[in-house]
Every structure is written in structure tokens, then in C-alpha cells.
Protein backbone atom coordinates (compact mmCIF):
# COMPACT_ATOMS: atom_id res chain seq x y z
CA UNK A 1 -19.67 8.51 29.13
CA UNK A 2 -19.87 4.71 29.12
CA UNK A 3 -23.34 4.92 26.30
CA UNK A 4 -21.20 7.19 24.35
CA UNK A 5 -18.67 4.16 24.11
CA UNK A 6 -20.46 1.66 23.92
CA UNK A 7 -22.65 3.30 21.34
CA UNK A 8 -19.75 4.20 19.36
CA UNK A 9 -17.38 1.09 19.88
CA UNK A 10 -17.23 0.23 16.01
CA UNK A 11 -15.59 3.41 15.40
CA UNK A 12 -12.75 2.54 17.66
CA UNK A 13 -11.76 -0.56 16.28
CA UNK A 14 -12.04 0.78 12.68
CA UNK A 15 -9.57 3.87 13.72
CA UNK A 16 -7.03 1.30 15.74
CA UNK A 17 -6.90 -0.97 12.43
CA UNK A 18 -6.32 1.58 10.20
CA UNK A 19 -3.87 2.62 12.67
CA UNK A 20 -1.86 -0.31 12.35
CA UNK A 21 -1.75 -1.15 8.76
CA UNK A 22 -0.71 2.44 8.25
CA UNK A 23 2.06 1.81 10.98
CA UNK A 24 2.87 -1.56 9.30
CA UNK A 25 3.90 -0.02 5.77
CA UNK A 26 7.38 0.34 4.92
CA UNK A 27 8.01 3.37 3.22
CA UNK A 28 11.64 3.08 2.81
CA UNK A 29 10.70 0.86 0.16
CA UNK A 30 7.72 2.17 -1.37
CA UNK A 31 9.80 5.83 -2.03
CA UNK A 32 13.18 4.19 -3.16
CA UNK A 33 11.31 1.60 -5.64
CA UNK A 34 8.87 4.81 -6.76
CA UNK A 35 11.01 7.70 -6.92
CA UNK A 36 14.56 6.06 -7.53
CA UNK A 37 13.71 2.98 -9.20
CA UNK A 38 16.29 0.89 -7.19
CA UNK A 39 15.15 -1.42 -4.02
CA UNK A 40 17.19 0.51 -0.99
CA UNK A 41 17.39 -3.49 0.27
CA UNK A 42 20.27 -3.66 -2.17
CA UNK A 43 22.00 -0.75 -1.41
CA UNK A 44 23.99 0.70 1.66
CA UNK A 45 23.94 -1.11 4.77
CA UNK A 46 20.53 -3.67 3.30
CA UNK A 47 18.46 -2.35 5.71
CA UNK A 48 15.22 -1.03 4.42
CA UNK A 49 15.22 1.97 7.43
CA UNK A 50 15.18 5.61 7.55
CA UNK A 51 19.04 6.03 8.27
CA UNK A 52 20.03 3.89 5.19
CA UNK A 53 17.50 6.36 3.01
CA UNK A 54 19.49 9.03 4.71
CA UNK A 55 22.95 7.76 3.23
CA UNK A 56 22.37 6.65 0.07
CA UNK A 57 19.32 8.59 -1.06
CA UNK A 58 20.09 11.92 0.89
CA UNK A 59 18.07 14.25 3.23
CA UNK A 60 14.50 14.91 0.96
CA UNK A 61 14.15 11.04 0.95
CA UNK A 62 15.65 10.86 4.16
CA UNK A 63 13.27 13.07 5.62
CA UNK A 64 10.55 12.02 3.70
CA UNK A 65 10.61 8.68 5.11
CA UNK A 66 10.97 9.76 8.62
CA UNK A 67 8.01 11.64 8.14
CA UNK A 68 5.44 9.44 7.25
CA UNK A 69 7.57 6.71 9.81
CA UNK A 70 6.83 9.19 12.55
CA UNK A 71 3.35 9.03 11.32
């Protein structure tokens, strides 16, 4: 079990950064500025979260946005 690691260590570290820069994107942003055309920083509450994409956006961007959050 250990060789397998060892021999395969590279693979972990490019998964776990991947991993984070995926985690590290804020897609509240990304779908208001893409699909809406408006920065959802300047709207609602000025929190760029899922709950504020939820009230001013709706549920499909709402949900959306949880999804790939979850992700």
C-alpha cells in the first residue's frame, strides 16, 4: 500500500490543488456578472453568497450557485 503512494504521490497533490482553486472560485459572481450583467456585490444585502443570489436573482440562480458551491 505504502509503494502504491509513494509511487503515485504527484497525483495527490495535483488532485488537492485543483481541489482548492475550484473551492476558491466565487460563483455568485461569475453567474450574476455572466448571466445578469449586474455585479450581485451591488445589489441586496452586498454580499456576494448563495442566499443573496437567492433574493435578488431567484431560485435557478439561486440554486445554481449552491450547486457548484456545494461542489
Amino acid at each position: 500500500m505504502q509503494q502504491v503512494f509513494v509511487q503515485y504521490w504527484y497525483c495527490y497533490v495535483v488532485i488537492a490543488t485543483l481541489c482548492y482553486l475550484f473551492g476558491s472560485v466565487n460563483y455568485s459572481v461569475i453567474f450574476s456578472r455572466a448571466i445578469k450583467k449586474c455585479d450581485i456585490r451591488q445589489s441586496g444585502s452586498g454580499n456576494a453568497g448563495t442566499t443573496n443570489m437567492f433574493r435578488v436573482y431567484g431560485f435557478p440562480l439561486g440554486l445554481l450557485t449552491f450547486a457548484c458551491d456545494t461542489l
